[in-house]
PDB file of N, CA and C in Angstrom:
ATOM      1  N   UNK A   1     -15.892  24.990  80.748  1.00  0.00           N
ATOM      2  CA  UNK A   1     -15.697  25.916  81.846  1.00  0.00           C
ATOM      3  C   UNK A   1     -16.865  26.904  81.936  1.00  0.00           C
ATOM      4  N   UNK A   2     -17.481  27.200  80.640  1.00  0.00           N
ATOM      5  CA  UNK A   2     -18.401  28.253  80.434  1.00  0.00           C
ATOM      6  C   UNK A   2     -19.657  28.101  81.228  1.00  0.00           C
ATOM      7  N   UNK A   3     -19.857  26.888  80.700  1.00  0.00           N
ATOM      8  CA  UNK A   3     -21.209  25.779  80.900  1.00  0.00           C
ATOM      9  C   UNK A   3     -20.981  25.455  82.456  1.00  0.00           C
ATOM     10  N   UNK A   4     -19.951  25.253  83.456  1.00  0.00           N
ATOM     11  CA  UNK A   4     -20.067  25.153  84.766  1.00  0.00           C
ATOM     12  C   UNK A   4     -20.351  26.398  85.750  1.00  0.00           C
ATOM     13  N   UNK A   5     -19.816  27.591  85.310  1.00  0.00           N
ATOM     14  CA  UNK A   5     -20.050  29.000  85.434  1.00  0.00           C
ATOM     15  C   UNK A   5     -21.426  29.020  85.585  1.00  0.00           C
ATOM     16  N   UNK A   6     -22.325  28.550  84.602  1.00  0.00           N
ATOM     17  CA  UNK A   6     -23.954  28.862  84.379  1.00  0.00           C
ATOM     18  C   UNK A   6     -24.266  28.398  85.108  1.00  0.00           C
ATOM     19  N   UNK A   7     -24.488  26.810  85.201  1.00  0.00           N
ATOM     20  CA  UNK A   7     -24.623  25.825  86.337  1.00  0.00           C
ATOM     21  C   UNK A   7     -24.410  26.752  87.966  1.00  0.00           C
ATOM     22  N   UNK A   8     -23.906  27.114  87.663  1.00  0.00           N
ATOM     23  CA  UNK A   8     -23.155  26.954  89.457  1.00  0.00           C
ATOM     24  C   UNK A   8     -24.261  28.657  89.649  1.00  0.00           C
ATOM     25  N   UNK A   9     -23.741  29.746  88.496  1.00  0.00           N
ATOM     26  CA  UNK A   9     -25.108  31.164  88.780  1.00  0.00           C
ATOM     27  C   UNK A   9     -26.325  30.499  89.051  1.00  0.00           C
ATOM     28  N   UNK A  10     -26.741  29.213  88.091  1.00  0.00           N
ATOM     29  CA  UNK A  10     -27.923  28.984  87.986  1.00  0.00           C
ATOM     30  C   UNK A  10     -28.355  28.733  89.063  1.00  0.00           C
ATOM     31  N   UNK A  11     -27.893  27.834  89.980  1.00  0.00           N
ATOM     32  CA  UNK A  11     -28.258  27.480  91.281  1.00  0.00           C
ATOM     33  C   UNK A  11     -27.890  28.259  92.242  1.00  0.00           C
ATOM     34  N   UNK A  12     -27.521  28.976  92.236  1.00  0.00           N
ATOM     35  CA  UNK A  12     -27.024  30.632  93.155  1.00  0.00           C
ATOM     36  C   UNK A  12     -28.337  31.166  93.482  1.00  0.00           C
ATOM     37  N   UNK A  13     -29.083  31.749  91.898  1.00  0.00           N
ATOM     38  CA  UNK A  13     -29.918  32.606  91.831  1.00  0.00           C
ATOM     39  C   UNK A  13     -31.545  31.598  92.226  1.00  0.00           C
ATOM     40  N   UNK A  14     -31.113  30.048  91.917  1.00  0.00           N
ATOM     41  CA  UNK A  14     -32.451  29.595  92.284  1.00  0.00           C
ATOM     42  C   UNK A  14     -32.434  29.684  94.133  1.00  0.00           C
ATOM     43  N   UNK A  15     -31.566  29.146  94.651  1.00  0.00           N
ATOM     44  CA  UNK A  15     -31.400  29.326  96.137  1.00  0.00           C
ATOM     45  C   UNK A  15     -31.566  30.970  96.307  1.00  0.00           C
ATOM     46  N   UNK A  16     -30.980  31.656  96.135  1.00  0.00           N
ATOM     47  CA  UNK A  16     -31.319  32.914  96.376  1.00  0.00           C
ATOM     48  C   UNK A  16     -33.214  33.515  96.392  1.00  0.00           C
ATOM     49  N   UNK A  17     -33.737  33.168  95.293  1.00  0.00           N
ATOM     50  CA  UNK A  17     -35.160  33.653  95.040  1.00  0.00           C
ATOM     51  C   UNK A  17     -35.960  32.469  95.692  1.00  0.00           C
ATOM     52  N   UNK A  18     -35.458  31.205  96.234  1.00  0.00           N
ATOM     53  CA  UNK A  18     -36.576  30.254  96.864  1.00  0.00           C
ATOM     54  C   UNK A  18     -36.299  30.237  98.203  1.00  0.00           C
ATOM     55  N   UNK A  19     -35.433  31.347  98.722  1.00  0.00           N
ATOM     56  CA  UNK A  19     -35.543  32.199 100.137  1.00  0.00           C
ATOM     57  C   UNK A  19     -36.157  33.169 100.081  1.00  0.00           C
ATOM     58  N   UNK A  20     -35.942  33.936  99.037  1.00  0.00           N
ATOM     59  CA  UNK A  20     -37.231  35.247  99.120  1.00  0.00           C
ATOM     60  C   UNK A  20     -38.183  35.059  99.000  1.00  0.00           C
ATOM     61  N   UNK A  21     -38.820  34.081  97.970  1.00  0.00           N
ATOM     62  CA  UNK A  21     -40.471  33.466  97.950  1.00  0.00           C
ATOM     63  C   UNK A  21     -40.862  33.209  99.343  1.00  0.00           C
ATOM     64  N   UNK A  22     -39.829  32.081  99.989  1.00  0.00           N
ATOM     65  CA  UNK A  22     -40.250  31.315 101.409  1.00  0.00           C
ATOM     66  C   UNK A  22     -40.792  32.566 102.223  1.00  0.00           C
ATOM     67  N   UNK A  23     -40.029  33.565 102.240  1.00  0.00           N
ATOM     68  CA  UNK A  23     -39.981  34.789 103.382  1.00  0.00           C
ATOM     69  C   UNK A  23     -40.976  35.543 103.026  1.00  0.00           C
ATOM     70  N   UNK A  24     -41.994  35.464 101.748  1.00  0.00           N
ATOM     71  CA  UNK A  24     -42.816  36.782 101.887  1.00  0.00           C
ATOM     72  C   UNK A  24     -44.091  36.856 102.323  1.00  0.00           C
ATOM     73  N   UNK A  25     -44.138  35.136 103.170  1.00  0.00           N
ATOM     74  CA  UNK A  25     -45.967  35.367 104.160  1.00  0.00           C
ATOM     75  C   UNK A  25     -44.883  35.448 104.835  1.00  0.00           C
ATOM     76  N   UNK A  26     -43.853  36.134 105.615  1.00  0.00           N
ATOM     77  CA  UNK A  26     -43.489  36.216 106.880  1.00  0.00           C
ATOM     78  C   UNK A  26     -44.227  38.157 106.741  1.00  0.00           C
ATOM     79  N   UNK A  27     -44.405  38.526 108.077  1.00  0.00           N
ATOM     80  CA  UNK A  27     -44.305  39.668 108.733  1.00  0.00           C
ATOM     81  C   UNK A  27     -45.333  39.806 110.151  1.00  0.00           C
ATOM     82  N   UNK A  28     -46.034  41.063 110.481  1.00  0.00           N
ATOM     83  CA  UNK A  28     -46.266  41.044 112.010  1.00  0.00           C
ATOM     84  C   UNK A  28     -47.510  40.722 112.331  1.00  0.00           C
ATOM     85  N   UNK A  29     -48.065  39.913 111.640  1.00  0.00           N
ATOM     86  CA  UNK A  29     -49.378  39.910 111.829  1.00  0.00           C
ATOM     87  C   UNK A  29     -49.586  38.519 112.570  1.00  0.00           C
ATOM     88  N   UNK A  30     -50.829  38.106 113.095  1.00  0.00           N
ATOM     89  CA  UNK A  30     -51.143  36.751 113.857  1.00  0.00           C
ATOM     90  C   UNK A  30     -52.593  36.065 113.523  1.00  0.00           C
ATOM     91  N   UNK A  31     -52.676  35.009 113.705  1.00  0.00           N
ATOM     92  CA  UNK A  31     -54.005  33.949 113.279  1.00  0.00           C
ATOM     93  C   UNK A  31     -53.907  33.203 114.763  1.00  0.00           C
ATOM     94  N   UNK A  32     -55.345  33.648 115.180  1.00  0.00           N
ATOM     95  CA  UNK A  32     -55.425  32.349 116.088  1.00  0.00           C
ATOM     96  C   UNK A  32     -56.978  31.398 116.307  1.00  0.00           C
ATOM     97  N   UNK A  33     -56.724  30.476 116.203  1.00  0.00           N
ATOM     98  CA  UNK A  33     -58.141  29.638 116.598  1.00  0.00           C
ATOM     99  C   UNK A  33     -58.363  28.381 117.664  1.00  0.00           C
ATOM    100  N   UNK A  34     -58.996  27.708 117.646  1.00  0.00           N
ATOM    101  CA  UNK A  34     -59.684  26.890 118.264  1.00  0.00           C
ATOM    102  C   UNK A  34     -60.688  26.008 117.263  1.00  0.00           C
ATOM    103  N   UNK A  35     -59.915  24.724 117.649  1.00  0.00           N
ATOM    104  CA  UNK A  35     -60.966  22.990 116.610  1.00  0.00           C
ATOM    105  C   UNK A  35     -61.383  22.391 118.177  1.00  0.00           C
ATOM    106  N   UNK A  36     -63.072  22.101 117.618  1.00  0.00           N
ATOM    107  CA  UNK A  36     -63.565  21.441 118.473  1.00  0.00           C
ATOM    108  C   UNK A  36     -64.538  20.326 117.581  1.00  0.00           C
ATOM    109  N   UNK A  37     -65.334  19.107 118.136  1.00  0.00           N
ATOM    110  CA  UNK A  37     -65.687  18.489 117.700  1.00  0.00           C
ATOM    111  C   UNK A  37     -67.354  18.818 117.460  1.00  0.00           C
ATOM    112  N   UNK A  38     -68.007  18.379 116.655  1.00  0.00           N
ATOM    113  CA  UNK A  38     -69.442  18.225 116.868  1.00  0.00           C
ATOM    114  C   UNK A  38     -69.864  18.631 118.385  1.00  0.00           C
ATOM    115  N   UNK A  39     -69.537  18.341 119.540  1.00  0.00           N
ATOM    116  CA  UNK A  39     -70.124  17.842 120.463  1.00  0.00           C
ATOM    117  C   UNK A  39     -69.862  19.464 121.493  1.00  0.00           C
ATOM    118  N   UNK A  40     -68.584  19.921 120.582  1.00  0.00           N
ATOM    119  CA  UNK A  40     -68.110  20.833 121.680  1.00  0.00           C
ATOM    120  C   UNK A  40     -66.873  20.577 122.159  1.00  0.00           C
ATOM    121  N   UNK A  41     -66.573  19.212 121.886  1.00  0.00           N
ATOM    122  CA  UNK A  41     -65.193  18.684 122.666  1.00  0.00           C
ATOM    123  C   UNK A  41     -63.825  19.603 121.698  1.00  0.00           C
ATOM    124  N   UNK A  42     -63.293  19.582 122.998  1.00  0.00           N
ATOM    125  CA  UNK A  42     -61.587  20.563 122.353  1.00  0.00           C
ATOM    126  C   UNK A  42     -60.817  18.905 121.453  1.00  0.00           C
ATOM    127  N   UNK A  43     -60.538  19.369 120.168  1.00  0.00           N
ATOM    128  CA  UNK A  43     -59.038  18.252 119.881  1.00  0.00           C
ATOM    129  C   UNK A  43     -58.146  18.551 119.859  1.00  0.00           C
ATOM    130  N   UNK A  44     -57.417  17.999 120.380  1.00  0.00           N
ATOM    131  CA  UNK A  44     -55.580  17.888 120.155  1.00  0.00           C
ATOM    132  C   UNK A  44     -55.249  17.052 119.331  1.00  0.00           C
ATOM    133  N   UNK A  45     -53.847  17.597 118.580  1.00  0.00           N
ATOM    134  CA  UNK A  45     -52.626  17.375 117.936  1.00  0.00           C
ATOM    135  C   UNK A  45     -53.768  17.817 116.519  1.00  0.00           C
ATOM    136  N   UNK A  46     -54.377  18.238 116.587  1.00  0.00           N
ATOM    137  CA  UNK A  46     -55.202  18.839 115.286  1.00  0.00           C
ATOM    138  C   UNK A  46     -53.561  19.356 113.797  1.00  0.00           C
ATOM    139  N   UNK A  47     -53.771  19.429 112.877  1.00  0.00           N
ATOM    140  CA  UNK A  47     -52.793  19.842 111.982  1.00  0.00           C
ATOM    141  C   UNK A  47     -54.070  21.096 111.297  1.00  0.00           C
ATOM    142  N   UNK A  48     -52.915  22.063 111.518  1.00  0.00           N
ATOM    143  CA  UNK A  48     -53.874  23.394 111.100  1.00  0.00           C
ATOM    144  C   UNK A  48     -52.706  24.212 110.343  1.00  0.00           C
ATOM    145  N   UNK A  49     -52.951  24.373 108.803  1.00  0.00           N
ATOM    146  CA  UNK A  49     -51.648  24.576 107.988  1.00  0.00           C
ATOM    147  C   UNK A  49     -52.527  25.895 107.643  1.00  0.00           C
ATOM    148  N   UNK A  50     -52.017  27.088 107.314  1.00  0.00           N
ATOM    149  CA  UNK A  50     -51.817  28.475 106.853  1.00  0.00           C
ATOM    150  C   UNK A  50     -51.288  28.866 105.687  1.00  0.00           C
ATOM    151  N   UNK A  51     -52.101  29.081 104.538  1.00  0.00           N
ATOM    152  CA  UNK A  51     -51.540  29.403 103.199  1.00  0.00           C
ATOM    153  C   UNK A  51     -51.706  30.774 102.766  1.00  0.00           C
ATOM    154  N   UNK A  52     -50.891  31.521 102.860  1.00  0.00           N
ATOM    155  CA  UNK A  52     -50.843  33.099 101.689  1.00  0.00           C
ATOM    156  C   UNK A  52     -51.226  33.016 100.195  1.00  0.00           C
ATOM    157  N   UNK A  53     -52.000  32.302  99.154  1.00  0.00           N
ATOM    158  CA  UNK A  53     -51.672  32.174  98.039  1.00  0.00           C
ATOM    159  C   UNK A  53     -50.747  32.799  97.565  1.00  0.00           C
ATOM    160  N   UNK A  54     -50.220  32.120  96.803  1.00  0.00           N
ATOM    161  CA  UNK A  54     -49.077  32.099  95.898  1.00  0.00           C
ATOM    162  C   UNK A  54     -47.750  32.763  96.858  1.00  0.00           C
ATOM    163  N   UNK A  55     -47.714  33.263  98.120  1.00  0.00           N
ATOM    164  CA  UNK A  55     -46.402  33.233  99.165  1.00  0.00           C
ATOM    165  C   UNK A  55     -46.284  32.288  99.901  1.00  0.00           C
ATOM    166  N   UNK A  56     -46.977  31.354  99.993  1.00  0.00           N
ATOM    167  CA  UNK A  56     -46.753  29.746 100.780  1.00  0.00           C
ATOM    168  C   UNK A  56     -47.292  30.527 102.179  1.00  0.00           C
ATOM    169  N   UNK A  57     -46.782  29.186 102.803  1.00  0.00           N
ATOM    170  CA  UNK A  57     -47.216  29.623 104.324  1.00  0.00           C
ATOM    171  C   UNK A  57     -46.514  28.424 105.464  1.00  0.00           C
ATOM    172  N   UNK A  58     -47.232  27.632 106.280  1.00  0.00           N
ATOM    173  CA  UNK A  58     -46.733  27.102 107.574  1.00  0.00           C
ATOM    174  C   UNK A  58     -47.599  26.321 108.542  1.00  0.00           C
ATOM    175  N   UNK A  59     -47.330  25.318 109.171  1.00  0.00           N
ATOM    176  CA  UNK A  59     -48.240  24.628 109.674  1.00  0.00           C
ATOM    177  C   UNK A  59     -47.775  24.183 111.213  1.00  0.00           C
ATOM    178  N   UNK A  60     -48.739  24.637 112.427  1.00  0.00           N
ATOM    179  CA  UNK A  60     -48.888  24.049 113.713  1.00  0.00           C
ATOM    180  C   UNK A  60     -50.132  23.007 113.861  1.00  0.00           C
ATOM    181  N   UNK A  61     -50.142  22.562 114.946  1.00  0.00           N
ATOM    182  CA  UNK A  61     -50.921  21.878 115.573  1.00  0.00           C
ATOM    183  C   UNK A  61     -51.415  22.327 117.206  1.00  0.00           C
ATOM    184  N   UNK A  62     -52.498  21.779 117.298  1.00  0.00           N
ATOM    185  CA  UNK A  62     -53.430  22.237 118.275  1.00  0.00           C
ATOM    186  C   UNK A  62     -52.980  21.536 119.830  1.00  0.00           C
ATOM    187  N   UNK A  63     -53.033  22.424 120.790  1.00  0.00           N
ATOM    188  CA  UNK A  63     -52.556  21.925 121.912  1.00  0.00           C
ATOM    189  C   UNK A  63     -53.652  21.376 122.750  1.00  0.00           C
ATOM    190  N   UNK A  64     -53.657  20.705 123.820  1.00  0.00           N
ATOM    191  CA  UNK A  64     -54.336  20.245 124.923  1.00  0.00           C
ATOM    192  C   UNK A  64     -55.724  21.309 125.100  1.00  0.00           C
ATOM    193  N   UNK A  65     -55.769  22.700 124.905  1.00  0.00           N
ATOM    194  CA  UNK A  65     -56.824  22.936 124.821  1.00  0.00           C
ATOM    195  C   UNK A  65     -57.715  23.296 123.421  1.00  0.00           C
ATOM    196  N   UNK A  66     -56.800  22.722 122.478  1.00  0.00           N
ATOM    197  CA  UNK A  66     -57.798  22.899 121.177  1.00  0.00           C
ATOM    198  C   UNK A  66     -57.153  23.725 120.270  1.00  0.00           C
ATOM    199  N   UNK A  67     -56.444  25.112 120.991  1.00  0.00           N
ATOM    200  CA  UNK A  67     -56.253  26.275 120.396  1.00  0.00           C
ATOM    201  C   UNK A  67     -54.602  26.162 119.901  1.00  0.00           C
ATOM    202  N   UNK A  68     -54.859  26.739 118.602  1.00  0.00           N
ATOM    203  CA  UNK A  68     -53.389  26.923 117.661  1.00  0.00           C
ATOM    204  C   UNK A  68     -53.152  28.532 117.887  1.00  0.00           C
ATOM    205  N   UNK A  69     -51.674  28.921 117.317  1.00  0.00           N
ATOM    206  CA  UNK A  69     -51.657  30.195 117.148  1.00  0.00           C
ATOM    207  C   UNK A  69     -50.148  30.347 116.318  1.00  0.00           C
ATOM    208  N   UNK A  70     -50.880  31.130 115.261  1.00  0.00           N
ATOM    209  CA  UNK A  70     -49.510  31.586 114.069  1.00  0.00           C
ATOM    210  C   UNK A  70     -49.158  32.819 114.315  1.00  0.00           C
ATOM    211  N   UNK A  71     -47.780  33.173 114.429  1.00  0.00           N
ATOM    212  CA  UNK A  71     -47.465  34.825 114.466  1.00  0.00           C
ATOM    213  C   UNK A  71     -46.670  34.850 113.485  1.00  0.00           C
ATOM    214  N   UNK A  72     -45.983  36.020 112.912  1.00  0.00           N
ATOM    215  CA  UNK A  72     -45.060  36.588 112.087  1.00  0.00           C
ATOM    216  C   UNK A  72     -45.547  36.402 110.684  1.00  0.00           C
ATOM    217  N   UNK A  73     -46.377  36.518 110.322  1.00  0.00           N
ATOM    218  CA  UNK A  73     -47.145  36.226 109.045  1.00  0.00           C
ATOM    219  C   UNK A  73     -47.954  37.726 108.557  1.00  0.00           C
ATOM    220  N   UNK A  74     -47.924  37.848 106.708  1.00  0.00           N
ATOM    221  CA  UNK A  74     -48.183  39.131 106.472  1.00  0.00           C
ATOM    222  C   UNK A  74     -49.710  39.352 106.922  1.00  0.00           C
ATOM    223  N   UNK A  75     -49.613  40.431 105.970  1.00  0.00           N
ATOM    224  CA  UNK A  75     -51.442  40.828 106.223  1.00  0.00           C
ATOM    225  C   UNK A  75     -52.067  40.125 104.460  1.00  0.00           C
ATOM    226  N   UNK A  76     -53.431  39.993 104.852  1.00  0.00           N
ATOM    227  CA  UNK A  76     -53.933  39.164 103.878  1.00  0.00           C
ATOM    228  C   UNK A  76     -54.810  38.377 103.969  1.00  0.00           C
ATOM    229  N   UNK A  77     -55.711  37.601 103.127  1.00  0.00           N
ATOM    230  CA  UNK A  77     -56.574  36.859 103.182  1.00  0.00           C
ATOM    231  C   UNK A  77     -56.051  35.510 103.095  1.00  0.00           C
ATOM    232  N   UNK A  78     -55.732  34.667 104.072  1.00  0.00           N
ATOM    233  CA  UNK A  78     -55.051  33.577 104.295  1.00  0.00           C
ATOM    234  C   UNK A  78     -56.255  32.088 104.283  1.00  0.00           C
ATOM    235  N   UNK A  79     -55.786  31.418 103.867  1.00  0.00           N
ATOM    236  CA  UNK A  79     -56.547  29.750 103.212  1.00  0.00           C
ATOM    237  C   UNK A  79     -56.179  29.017 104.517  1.00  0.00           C
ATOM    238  N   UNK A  80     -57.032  28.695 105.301  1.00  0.00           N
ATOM    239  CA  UNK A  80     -56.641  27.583 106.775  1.00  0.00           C
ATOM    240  C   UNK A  80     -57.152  26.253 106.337  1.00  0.00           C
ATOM    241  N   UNK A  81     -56.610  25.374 106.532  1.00  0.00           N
ATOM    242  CA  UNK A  81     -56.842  23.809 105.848  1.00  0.00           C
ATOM    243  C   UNK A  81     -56.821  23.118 107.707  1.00  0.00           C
ATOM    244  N   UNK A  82     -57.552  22.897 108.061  1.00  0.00           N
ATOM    245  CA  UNK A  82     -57.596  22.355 109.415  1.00  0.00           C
ATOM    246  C   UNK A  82     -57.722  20.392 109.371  1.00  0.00           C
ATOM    247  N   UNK A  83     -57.178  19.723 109.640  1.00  0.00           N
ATOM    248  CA  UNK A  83     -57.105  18.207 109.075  1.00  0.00           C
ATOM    249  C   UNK A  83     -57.008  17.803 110.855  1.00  0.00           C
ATOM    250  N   UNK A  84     -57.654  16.627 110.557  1.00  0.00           N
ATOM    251  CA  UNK A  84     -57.348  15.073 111.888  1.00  0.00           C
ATOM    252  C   UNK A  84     -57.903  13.630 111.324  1.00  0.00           C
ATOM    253  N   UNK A  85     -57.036  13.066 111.771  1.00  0.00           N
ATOM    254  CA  UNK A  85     -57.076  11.395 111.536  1.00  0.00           C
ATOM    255  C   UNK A  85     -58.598  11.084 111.618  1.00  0.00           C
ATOM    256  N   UNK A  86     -59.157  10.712 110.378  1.00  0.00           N
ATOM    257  CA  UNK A  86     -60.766  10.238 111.188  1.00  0.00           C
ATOM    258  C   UNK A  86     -62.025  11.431 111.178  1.00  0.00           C
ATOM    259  N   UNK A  87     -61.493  12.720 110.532  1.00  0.00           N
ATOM    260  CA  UNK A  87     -62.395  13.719 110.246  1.00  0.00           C
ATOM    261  C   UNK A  87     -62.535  14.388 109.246  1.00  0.00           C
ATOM    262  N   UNK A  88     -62.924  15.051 108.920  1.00  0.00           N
ATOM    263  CA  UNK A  88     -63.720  15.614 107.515  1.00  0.00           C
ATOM    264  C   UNK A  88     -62.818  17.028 107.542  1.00  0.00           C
ATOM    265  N   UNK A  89     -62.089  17.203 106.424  1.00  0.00           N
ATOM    266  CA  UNK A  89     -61.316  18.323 106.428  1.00  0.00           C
ATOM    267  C   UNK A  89     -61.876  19.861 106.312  1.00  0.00           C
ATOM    268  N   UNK A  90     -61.750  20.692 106.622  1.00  0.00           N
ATOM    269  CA  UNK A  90     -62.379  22.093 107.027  1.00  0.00           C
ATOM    270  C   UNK A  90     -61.221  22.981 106.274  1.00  0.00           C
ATOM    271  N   UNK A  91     -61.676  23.548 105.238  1.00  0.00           N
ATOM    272  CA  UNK A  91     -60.908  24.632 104.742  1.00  0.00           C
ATOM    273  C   UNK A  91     -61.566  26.609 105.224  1.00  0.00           C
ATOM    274  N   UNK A  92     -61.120  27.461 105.704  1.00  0.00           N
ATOM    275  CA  UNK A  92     -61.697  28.571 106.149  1.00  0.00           C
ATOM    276  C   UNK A  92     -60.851  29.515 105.554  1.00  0.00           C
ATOM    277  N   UNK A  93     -61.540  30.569 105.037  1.00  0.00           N
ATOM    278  CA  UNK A  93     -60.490  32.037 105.090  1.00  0.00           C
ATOM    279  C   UNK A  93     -60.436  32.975 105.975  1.00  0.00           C
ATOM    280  N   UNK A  94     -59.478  33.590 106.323  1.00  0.00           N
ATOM    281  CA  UNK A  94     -59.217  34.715 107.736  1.00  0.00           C
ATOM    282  C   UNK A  94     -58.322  35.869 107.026  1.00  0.00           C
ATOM    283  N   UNK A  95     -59.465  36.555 107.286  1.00  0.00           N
ATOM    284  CA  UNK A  95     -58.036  38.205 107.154  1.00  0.00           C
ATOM    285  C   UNK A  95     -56.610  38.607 108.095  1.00  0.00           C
ATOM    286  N   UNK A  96     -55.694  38.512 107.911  1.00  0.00           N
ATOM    287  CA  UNK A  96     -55.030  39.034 108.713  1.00  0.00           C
ATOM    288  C   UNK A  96     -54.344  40.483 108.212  1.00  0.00           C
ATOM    289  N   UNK A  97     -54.515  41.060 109.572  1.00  0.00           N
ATOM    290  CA  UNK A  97     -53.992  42.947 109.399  1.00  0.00           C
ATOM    291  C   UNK A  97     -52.551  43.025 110.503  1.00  0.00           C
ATOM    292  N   UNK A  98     -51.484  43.198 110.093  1.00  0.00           N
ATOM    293  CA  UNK A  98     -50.238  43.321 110.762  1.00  0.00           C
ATOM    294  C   UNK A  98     -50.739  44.180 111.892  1.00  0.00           C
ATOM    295  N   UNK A  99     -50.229  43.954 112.845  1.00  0.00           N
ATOM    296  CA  UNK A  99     -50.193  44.923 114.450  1.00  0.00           C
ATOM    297  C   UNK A  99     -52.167  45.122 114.614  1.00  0.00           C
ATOM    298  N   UNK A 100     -53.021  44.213 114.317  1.00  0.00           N
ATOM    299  CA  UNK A 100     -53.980  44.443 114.827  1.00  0.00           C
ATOM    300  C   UNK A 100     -54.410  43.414 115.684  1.00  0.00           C
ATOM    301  N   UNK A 101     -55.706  43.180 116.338  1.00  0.00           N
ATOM    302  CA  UNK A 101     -56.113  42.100 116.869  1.00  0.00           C
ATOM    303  C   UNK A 101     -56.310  40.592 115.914  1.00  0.00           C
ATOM    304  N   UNK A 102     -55.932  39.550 116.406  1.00  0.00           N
ATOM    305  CA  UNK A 102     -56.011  38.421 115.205  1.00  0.00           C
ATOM    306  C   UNK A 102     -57.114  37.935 115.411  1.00  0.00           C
ATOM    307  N   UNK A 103     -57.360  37.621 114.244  1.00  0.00           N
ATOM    308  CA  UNK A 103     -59.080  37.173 114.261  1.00  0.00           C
ATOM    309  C   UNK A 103     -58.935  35.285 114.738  1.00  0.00           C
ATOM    310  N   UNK A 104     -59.940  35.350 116.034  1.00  0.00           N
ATOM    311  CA  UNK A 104     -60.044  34.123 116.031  1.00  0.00           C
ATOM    312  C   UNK A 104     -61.200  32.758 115.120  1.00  0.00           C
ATOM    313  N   UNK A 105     -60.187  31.835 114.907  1.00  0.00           N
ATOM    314  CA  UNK A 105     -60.483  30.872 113.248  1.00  0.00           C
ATOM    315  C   UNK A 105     -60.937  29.737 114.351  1.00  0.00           C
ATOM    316  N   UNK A 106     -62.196  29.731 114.964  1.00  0.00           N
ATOM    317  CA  UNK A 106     -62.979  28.499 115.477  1.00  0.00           C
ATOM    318  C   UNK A 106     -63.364  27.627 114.529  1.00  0.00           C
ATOM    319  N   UNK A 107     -63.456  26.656 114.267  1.00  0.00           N
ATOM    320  CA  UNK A 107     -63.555  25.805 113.399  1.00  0.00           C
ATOM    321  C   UNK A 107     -64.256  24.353 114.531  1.00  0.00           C
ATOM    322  N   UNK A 108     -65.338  24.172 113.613  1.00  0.00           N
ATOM    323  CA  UNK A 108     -65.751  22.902 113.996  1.00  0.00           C
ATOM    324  C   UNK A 108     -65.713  21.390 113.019  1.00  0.00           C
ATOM    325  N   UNK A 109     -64.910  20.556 113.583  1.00  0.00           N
ATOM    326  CA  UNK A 109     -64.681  19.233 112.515  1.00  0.00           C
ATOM    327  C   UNK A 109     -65.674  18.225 112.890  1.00  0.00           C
ATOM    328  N   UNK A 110     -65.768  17.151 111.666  1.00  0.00           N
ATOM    329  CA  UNK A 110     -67.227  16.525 111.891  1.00  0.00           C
ATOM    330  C   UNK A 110     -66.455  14.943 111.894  1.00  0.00           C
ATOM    331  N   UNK A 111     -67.128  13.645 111.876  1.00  0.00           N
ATOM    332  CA  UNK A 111     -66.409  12.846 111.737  1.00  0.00           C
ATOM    333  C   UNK A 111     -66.559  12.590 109.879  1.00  0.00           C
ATOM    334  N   UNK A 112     -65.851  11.705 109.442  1.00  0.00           N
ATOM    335  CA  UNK A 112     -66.162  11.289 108.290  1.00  0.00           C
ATOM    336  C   UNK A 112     -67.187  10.360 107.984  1.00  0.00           C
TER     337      UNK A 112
END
């Protein structure tokens, strides 16, 4: 009975703290950029993932004109991993400052 008690806190408190980890790149700040090719050309469906070290982070993709955009994320020096089928992966860092202007993360991808 003792031993199911633990079990059952144990997984209480792990669900409990691997919602608070998840939640702490959340707050008011924003990242926005633009992937284009060598040439200049805009890409779409680009995968452009956002990392806080060690608070995780979140991943969009690039629309019809190139440009992504992350909101609700803290302030911080954030890791951008920009990826596409067929190109050479682009890692960048961007400051973000809650309630200021977001710095735009242009990024140019090459082929492989």
């Amino acid at each position: 009975m003792l031993s199911k008690r633990v079990v059952i806190i144990g997984l209480a408190l792990a669900v409990l703290f691997a919602g608070s980890a998840a939640a702490q790149w959340r707050g008011l700040g924003r990242l926005t950029g633009k992937v284009v090719d060598e040439a200049g050309a805009v890409l779409v469906d680009v995968t452009v993932r956002a990392d806080l070290p060690g608070m995780g982070g979140t991943t969009v993709k690039t629309n019809e004109k190139g440009e992504w955009m992350i909101s609700g994320i803290a302030r911080g020096e954030w890791v951008i991993t920009v990826a596409k089928d067929g190109m050479a992966i682009q890692k960048v860092k961007a400051v973000v400052q809650e309630m200021a202007v977001p710095p735009l993360v242009k990024t140019t991808l090459k082929k492989e």
